[in-house]
PDB file of N, CA and C in Angstrom:
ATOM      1  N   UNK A   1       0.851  -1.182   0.000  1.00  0.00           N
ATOM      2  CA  UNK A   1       0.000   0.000   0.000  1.00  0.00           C
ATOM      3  C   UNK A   1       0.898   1.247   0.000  1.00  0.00           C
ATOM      4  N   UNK A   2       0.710   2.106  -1.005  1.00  0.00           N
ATOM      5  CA  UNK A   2       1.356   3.315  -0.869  1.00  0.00           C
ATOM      6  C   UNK A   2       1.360   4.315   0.101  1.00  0.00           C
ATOM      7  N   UNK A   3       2.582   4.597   0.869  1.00  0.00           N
ATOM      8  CA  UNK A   3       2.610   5.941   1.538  1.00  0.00           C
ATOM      9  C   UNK A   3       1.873   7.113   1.269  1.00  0.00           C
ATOM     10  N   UNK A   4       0.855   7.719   2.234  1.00  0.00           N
ATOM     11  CA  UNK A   4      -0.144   8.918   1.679  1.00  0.00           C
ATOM     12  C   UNK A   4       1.201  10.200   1.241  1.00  0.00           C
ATOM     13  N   UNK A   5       2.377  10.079   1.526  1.00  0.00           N
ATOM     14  CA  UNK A   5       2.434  11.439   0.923  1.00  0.00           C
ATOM     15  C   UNK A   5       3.221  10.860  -0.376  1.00  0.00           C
ATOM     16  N   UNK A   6       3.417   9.922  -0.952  1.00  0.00           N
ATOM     17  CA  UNK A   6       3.821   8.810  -2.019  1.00  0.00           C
ATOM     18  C   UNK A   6       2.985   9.676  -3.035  1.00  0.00           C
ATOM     19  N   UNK A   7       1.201   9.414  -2.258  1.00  0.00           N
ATOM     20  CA  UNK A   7      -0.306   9.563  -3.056  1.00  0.00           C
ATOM     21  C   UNK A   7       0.030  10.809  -3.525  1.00  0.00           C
ATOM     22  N   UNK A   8      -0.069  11.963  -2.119  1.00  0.00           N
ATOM     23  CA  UNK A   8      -0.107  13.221  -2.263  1.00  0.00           C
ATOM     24  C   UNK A   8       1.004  13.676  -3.099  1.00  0.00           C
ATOM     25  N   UNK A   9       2.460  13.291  -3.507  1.00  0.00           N
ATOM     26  CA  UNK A   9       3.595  13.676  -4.460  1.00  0.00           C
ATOM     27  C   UNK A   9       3.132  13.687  -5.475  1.00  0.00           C
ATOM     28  N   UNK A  10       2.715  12.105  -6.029  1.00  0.00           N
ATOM     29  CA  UNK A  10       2.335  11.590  -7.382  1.00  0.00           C
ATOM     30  C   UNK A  10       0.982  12.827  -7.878  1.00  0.00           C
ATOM     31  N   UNK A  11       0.155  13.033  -7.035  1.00  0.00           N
ATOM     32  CA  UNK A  11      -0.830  13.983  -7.745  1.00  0.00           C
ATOM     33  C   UNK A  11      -0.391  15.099  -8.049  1.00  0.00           C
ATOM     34  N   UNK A  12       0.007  15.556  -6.989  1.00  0.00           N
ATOM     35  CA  UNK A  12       0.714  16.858  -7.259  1.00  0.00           C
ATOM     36  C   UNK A  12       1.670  17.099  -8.807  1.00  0.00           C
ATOM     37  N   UNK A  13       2.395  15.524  -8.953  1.00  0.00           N
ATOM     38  CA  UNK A  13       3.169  15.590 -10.271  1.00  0.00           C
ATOM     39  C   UNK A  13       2.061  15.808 -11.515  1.00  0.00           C
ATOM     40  N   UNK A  14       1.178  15.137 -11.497  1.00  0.00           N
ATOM     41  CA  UNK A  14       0.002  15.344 -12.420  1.00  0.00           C
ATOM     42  C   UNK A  14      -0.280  16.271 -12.873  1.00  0.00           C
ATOM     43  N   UNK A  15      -0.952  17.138 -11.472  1.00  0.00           N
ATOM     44  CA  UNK A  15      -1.553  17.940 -11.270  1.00  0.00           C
ATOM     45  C   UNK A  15      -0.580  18.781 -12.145  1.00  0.00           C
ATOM     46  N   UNK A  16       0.459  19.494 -12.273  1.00  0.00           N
ATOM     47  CA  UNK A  16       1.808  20.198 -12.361  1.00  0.00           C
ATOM     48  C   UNK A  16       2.113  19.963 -13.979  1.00  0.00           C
ATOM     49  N   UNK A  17       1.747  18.526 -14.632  1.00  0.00           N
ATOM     50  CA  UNK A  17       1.660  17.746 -15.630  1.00  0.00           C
ATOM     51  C   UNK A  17       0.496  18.542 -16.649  1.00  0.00           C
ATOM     52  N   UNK A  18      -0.703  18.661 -16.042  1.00  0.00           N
ATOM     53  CA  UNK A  18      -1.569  18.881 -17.201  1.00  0.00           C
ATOM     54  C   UNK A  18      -1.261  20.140 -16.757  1.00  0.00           C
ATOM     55  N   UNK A  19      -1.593  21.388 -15.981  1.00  0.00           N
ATOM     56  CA  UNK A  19      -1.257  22.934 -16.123  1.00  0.00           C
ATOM     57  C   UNK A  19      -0.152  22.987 -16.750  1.00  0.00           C
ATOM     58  N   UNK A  20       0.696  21.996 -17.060  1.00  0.00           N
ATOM     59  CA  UNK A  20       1.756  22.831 -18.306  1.00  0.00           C
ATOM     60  C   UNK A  20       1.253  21.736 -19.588  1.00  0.00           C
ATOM     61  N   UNK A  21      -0.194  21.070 -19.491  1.00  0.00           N
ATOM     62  CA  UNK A  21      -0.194  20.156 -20.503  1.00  0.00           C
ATOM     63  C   UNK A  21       0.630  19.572 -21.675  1.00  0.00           C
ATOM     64  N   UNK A  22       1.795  18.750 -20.848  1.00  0.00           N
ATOM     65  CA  UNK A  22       2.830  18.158 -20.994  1.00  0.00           C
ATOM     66  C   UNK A  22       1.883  16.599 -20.867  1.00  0.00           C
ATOM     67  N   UNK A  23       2.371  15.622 -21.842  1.00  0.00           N
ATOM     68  CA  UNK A  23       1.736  14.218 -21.594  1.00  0.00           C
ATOM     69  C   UNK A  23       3.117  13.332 -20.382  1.00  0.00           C
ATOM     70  N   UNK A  24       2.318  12.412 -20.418  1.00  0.00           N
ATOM     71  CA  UNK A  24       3.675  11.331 -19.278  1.00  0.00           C
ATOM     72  C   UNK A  24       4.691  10.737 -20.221  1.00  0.00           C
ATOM     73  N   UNK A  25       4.483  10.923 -21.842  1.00  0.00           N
ATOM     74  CA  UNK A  25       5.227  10.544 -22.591  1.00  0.00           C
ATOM     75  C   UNK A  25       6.576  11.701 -22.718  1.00  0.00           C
ATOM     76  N   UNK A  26       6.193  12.615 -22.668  1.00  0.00           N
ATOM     77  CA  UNK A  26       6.670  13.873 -23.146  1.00  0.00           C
ATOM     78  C   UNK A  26       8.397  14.413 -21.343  1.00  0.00           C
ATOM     79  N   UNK A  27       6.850  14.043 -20.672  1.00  0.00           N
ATOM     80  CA  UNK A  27       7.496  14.193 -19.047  1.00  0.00           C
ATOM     81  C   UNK A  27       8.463  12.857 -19.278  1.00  0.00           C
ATOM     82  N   UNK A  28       8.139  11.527 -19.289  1.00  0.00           N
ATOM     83  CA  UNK A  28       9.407  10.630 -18.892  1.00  0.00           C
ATOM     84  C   UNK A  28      10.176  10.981 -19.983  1.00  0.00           C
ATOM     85  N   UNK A  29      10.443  11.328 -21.535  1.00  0.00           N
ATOM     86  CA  UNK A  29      11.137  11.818 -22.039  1.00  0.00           C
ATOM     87  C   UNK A  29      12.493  12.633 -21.528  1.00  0.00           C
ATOM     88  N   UNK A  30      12.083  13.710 -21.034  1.00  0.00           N
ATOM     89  CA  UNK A  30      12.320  14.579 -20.453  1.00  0.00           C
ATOM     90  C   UNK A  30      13.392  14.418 -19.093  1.00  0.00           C
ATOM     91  N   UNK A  31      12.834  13.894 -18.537  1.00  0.00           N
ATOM     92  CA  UNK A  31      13.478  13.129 -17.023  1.00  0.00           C
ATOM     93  C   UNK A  31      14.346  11.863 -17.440  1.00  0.00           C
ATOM     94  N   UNK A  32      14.453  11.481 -18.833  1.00  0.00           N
ATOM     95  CA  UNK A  32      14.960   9.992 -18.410  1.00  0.00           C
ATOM     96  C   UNK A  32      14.437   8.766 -18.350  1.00  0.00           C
ATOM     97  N   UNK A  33      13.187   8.696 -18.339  1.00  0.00           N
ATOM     98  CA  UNK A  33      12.513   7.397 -17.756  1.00  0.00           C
ATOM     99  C   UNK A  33      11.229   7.262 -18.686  1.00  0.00           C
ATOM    100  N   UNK A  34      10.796   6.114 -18.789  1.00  0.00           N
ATOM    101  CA  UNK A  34       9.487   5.928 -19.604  1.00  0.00           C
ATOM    102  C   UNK A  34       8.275   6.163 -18.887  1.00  0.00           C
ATOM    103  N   UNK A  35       7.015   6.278 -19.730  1.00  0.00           N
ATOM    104  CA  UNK A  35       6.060   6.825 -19.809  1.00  0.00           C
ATOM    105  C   UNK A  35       5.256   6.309 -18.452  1.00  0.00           C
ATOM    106  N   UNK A  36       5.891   4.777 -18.173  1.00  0.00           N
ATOM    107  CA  UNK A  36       4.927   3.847 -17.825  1.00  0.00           C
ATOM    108  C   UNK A  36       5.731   4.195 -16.216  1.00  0.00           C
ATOM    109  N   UNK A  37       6.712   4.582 -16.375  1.00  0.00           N
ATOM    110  CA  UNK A  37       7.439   5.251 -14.825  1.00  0.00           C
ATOM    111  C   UNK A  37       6.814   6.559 -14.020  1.00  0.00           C
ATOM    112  N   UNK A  38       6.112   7.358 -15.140  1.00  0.00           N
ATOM    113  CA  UNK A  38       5.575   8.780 -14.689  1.00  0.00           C
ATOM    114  C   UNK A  38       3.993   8.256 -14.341  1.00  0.00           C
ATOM    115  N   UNK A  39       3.637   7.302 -14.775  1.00  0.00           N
ATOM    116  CA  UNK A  39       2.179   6.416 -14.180  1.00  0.00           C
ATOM    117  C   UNK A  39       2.170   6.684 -12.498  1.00  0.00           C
ATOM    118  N   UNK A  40       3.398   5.247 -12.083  1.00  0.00           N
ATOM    119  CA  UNK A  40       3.145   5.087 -11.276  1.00  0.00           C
ATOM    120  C   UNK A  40       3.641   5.858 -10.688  1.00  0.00           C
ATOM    121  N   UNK A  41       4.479   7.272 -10.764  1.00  0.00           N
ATOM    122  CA  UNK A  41       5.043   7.811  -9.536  1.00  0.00           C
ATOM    123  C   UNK A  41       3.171   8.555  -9.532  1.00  0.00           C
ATOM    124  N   UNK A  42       2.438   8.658 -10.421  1.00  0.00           N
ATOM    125  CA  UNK A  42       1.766   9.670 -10.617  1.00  0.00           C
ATOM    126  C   UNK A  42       0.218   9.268  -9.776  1.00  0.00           C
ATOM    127  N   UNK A  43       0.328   7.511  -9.853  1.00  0.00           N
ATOM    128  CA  UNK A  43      -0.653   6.972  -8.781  1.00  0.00           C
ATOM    129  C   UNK A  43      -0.099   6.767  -7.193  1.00  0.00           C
ATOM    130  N   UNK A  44       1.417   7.057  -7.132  1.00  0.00           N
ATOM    131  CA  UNK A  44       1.985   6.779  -5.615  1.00  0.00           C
ATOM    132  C   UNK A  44       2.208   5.012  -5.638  1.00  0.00           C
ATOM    133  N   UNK A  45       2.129   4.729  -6.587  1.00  0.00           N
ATOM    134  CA  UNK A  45       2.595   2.307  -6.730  1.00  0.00           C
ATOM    135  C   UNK A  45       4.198   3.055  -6.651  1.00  0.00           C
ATOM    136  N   UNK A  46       5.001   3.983  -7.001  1.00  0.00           N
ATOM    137  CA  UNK A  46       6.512   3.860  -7.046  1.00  0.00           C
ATOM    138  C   UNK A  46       6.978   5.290  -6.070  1.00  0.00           C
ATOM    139  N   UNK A  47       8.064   5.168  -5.453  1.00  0.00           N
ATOM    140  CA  UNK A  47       8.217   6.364  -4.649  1.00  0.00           C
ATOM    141  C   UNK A  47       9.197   7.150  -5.817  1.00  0.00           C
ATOM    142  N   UNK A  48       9.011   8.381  -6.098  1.00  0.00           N
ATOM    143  CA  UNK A  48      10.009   9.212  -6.472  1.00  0.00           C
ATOM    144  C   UNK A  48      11.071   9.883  -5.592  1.00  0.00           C
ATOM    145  N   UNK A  49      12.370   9.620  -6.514  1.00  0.00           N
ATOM    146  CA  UNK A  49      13.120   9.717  -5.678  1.00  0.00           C
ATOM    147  C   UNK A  49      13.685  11.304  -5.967  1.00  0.00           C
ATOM    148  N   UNK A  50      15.025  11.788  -4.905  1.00  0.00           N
ATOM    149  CA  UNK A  50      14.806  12.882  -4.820  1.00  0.00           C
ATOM    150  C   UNK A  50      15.232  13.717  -5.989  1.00  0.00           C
ATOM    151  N   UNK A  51      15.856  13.174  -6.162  1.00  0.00           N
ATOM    152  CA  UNK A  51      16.952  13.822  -7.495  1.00  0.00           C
ATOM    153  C   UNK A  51      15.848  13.463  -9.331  1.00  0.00           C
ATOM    154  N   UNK A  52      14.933  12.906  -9.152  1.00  0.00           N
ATOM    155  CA  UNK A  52      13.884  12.361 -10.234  1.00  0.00           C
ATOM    156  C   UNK A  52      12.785  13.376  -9.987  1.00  0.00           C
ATOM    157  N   UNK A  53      12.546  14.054  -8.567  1.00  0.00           N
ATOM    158  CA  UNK A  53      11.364  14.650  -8.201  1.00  0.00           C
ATOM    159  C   UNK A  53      12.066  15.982  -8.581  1.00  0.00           C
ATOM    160  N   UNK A  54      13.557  16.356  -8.239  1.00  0.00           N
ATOM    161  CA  UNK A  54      14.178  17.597  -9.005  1.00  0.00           C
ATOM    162  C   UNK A  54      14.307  17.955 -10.346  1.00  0.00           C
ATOM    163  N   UNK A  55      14.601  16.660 -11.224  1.00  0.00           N
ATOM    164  CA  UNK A  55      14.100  16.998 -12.649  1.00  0.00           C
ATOM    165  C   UNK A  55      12.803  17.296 -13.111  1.00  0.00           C
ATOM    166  N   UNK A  56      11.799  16.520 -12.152  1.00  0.00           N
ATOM    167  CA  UNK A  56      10.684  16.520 -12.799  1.00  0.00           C
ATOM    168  C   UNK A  56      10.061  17.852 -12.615  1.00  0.00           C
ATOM    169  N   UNK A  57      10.033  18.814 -11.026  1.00  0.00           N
ATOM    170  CA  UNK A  57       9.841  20.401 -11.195  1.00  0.00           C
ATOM    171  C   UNK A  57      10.832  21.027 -11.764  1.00  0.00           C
ATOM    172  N   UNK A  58      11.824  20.595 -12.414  1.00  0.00           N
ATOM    173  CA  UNK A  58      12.566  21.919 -13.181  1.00  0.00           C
ATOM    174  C   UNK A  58      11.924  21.689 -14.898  1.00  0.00           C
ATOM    175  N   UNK A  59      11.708  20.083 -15.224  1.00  0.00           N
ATOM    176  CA  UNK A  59      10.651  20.248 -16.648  1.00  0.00           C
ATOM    177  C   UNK A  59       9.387  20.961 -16.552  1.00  0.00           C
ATOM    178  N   UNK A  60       8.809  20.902 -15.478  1.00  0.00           N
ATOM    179  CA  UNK A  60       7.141  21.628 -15.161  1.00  0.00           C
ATOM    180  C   UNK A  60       7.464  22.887 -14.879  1.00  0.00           C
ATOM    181  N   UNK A  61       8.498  23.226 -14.385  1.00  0.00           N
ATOM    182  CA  UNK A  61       8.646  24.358 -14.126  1.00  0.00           C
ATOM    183  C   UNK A  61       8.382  25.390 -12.700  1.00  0.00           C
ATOM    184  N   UNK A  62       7.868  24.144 -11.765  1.00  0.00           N
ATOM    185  CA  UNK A  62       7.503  24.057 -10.032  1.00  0.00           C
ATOM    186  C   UNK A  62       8.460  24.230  -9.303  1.00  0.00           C
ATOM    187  N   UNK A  63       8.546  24.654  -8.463  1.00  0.00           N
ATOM    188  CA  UNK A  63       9.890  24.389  -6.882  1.00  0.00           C
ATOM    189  C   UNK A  63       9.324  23.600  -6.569  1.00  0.00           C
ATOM    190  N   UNK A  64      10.402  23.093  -5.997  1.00  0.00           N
ATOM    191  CA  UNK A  64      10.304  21.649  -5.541  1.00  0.00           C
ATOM    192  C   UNK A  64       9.171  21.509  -4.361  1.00  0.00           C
ATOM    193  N   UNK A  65       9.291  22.550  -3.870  1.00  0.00           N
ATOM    194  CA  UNK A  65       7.579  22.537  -2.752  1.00  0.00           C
ATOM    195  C   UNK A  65       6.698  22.288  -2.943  1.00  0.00           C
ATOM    196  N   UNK A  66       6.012  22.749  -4.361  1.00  0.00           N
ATOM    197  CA  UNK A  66       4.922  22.939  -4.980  1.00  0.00           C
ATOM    198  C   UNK A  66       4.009  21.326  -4.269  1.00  0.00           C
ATOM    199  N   UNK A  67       5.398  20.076  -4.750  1.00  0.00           N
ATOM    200  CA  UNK A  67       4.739  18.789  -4.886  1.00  0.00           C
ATOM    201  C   UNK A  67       3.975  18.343  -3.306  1.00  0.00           C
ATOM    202  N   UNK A  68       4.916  19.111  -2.274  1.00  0.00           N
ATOM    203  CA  UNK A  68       4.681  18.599  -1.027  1.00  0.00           C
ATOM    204  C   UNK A  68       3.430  19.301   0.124  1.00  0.00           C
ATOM    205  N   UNK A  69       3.230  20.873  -1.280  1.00  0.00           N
ATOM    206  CA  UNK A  69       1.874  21.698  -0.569  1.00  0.00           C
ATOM    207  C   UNK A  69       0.867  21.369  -0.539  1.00  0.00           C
ATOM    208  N   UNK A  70       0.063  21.536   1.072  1.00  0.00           N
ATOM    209  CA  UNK A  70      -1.383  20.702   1.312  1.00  0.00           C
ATOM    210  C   UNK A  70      -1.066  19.539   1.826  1.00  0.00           C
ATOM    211  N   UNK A  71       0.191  18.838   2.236  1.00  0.00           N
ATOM    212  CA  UNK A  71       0.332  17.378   2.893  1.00  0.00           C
ATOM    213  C   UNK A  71      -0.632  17.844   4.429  1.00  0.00           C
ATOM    214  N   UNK A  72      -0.919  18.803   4.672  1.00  0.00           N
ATOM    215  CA  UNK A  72      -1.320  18.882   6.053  1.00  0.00           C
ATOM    216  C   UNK A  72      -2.517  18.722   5.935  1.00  0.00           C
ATOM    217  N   UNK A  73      -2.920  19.207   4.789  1.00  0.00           N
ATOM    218  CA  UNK A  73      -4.459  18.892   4.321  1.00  0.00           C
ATOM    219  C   UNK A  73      -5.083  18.121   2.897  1.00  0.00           C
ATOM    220  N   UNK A  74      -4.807  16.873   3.011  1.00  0.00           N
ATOM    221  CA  UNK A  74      -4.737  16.174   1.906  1.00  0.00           C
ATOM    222  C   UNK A  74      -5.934  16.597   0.723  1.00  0.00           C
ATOM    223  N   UNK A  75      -4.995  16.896  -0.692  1.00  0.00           N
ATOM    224  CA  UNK A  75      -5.787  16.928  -1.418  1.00  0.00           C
ATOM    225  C   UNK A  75      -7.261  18.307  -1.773  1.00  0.00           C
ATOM    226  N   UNK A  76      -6.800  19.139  -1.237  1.00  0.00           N
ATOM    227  CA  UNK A  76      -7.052  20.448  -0.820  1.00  0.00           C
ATOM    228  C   UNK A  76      -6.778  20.945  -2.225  1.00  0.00           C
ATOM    229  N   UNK A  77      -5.602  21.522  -2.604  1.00  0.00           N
ATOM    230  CA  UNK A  77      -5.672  21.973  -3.919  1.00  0.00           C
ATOM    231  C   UNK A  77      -6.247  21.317  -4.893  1.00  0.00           C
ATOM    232  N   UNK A  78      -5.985  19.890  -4.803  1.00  0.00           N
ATOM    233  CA  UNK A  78      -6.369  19.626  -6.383  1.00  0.00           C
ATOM    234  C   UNK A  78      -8.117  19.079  -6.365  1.00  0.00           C
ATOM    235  N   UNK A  79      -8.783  19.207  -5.112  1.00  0.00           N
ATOM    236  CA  UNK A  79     -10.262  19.084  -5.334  1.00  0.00           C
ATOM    237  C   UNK A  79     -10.857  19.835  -6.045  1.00  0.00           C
ATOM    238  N   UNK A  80      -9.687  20.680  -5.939  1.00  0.00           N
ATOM    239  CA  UNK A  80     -10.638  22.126  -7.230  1.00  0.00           C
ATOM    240  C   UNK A  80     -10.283  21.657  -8.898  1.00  0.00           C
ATOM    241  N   UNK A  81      -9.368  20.504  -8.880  1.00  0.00           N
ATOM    242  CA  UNK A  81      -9.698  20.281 -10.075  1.00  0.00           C
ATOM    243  C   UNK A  81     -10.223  18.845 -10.527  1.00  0.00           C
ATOM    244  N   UNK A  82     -11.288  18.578  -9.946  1.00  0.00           N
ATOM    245  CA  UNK A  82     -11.232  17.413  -9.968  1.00  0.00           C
ATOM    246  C   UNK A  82     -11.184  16.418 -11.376  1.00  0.00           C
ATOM    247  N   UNK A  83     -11.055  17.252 -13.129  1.00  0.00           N
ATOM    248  CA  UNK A  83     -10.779  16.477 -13.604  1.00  0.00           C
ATOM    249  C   UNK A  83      -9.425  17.084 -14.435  1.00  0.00           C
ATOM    250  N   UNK A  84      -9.412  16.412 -15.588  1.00  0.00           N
ATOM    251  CA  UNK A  84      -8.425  17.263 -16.624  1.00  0.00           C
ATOM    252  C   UNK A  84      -8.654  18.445 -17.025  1.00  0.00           C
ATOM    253  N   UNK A  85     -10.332  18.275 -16.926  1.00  0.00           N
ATOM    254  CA  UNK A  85     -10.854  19.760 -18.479  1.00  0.00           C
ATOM    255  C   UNK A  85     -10.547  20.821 -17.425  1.00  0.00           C
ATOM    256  N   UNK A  86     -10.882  20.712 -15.820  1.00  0.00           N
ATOM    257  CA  UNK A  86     -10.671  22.161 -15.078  1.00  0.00           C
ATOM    258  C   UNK A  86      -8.944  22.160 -14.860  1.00  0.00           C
ATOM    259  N   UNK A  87      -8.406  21.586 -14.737  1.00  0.00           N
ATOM    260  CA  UNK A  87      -7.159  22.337 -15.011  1.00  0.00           C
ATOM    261  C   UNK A  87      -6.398  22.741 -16.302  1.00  0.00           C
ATOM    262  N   UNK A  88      -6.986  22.162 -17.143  1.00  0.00           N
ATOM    263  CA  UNK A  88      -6.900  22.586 -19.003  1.00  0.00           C
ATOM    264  C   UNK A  88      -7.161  24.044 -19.453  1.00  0.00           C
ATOM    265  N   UNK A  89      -8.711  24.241 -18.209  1.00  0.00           N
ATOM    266  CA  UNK A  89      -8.948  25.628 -18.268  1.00  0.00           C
ATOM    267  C   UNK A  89      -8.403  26.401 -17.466  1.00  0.00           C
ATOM    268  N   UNK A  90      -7.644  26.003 -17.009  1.00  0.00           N
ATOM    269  CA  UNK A  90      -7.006  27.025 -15.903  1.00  0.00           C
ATOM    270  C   UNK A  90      -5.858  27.111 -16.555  1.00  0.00           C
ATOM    271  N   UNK A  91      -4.937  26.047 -17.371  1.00  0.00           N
ATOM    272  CA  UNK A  91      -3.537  26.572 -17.738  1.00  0.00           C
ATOM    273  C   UNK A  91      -4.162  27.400 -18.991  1.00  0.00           C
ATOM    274  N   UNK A  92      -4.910  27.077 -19.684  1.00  0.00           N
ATOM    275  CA  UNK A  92      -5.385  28.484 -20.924  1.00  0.00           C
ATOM    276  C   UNK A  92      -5.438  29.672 -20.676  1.00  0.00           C
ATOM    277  N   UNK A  93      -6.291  29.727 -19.176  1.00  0.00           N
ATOM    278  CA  UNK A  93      -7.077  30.954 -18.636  1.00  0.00           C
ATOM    279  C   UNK A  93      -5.283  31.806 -18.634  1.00  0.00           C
ATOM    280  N   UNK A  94      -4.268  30.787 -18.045  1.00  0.00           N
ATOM    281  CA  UNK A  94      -3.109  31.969 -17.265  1.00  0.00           C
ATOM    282  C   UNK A  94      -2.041  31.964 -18.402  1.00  0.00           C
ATOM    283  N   UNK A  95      -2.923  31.378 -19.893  1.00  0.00           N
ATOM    284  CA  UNK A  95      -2.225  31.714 -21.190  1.00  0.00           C
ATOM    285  C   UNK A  95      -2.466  33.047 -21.729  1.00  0.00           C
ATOM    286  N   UNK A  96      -3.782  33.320 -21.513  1.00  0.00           N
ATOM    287  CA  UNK A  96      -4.553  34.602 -21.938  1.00  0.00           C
ATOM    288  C   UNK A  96      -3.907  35.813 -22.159  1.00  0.00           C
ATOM    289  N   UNK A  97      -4.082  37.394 -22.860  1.00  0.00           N
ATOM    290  CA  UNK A  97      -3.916  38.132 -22.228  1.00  0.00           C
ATOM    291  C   UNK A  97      -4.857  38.806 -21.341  1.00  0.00           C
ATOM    292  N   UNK A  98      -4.914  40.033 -20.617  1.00  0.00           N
ATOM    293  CA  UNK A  98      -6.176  39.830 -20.135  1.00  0.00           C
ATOM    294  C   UNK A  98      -7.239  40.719 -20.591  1.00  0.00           C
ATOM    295  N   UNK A  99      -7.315  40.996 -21.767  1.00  0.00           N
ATOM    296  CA  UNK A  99      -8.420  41.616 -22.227  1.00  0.00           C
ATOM    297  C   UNK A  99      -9.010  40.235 -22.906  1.00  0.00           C
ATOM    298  N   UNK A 100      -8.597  38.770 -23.132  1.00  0.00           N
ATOM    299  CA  UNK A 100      -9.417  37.706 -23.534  1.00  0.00           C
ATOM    300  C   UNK A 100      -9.749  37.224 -22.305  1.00  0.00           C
ATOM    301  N   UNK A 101      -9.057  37.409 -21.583  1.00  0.00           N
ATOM    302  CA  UNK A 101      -9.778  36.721 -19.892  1.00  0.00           C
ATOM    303  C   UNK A 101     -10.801  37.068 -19.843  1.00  0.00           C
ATOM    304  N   UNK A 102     -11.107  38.332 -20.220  1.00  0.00           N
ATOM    305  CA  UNK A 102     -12.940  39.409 -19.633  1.00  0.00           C
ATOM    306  C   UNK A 102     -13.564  39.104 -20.709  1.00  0.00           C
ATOM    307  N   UNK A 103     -13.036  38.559 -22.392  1.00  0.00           N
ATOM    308  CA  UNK A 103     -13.909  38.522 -22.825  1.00  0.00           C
ATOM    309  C   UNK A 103     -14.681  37.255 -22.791  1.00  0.00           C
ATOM    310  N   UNK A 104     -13.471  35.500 -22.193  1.00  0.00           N
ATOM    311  CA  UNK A 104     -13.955  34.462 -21.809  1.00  0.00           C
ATOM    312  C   UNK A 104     -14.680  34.611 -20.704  1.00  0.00           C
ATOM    313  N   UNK A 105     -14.285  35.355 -19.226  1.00  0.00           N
ATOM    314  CA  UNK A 105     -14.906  35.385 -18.874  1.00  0.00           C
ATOM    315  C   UNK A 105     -16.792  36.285 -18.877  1.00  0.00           C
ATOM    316  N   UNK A 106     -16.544  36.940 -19.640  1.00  0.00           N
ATOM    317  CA  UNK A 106     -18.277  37.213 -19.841  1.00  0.00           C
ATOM    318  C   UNK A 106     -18.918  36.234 -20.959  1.00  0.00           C
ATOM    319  N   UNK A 107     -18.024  35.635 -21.479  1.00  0.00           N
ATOM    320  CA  UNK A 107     -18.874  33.988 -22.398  1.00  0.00           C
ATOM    321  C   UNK A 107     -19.205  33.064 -20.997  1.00  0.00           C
ATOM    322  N   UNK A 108     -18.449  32.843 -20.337  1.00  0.00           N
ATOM    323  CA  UNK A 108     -18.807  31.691 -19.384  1.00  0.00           C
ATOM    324  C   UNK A 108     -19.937  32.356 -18.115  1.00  0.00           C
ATOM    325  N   UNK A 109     -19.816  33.712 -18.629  1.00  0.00           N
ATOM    326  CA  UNK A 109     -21.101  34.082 -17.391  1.00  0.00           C
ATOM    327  C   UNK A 109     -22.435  33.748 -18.420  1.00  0.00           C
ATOM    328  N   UNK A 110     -22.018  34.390 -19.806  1.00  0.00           N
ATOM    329  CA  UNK A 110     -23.537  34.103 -20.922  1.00  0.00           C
ATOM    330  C   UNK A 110     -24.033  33.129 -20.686  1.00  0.00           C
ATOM    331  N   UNK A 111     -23.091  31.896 -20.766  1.00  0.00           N
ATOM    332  CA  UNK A 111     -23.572  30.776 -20.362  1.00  0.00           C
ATOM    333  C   UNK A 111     -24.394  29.963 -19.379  1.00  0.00           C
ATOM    334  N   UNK A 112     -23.912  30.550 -18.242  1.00  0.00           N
ATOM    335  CA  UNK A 112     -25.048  30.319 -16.982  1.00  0.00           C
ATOM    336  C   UNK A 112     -25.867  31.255 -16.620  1.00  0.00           C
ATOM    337  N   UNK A 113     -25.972  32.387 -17.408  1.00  0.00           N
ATOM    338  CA  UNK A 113     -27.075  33.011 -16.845  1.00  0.00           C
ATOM    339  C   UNK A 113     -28.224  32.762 -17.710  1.00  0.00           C
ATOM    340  N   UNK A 114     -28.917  32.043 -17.430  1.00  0.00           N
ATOM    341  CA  UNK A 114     -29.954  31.573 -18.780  1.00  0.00           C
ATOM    342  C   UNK A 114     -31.547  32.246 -18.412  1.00  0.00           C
ATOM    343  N   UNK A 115     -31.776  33.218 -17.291  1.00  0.00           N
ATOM    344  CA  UNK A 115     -32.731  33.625 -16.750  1.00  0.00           C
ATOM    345  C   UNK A 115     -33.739  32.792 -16.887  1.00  0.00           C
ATOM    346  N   UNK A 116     -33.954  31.964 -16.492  1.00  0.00           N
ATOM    347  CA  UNK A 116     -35.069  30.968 -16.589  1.00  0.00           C
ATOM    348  C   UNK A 116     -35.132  30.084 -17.461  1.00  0.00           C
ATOM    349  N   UNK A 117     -33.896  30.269 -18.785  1.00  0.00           N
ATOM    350  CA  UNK A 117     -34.061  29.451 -19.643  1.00  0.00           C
ATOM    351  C   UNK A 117     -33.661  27.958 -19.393  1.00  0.00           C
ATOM    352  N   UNK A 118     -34.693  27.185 -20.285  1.00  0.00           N
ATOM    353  CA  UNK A 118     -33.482  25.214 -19.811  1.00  0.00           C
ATOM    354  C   UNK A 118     -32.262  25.783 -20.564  1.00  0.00           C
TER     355      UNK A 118
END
């Protein structure tokens, strides 16, 4: 059974993974190691080690903290994303400049404000 902060690393690598929507092919590339290696550090089945967890935030582009923030409160950051598409939209959103931010964001208000409509 994996160590919870094993769990909590591996997501965090993910997590870190799609906001720079980088694939696990692209990431073990990158680091050295195959695709099927960035899996399991990424489910917590393999421990990353330290000097593998240093390549892997200098390809994402994280300090090395990033992976270990919220161990006090498991899983805290990334409930807010709970799938791919919301952090997809979040690395776009902080692609933007921000006169398309106001203009996505008043599409995504059009969208739910349907005043009564289905």
């Amino acid at each position: 059974m994996p160590h919870p902060i094993d769990t909590h690393v591996g997501k965090r690598i993910r997590h870190a993974r799609w906001m720079r929507g980088t694939t696990q092919q692209d990431l073990g590339d990158a680091v050295g190691c195959k695709f099927q290696q960035i899996q399991k550090y990424e489910t917590g089945a393999n421990r990353v080690s330290a000097s593998r967890l240093w390549d892997i935030a200098n390809v994402l582009g994280m300090p090395i903290t990033f992976f270990f923030e919220g161990t006090d409160q498991p899983d805290s950051m990334l409930s807010a994303f709970p799938d791919r598409g919301s952090a997809e939209l979040l690395r776009i959103w902080r692609s933007l400049p921000e006169r398309q931010k106001q203009a996505l964001l008043s599409l995504a208000k059009s969208m739910t404000d349907t005043d009564g409509q289905p």
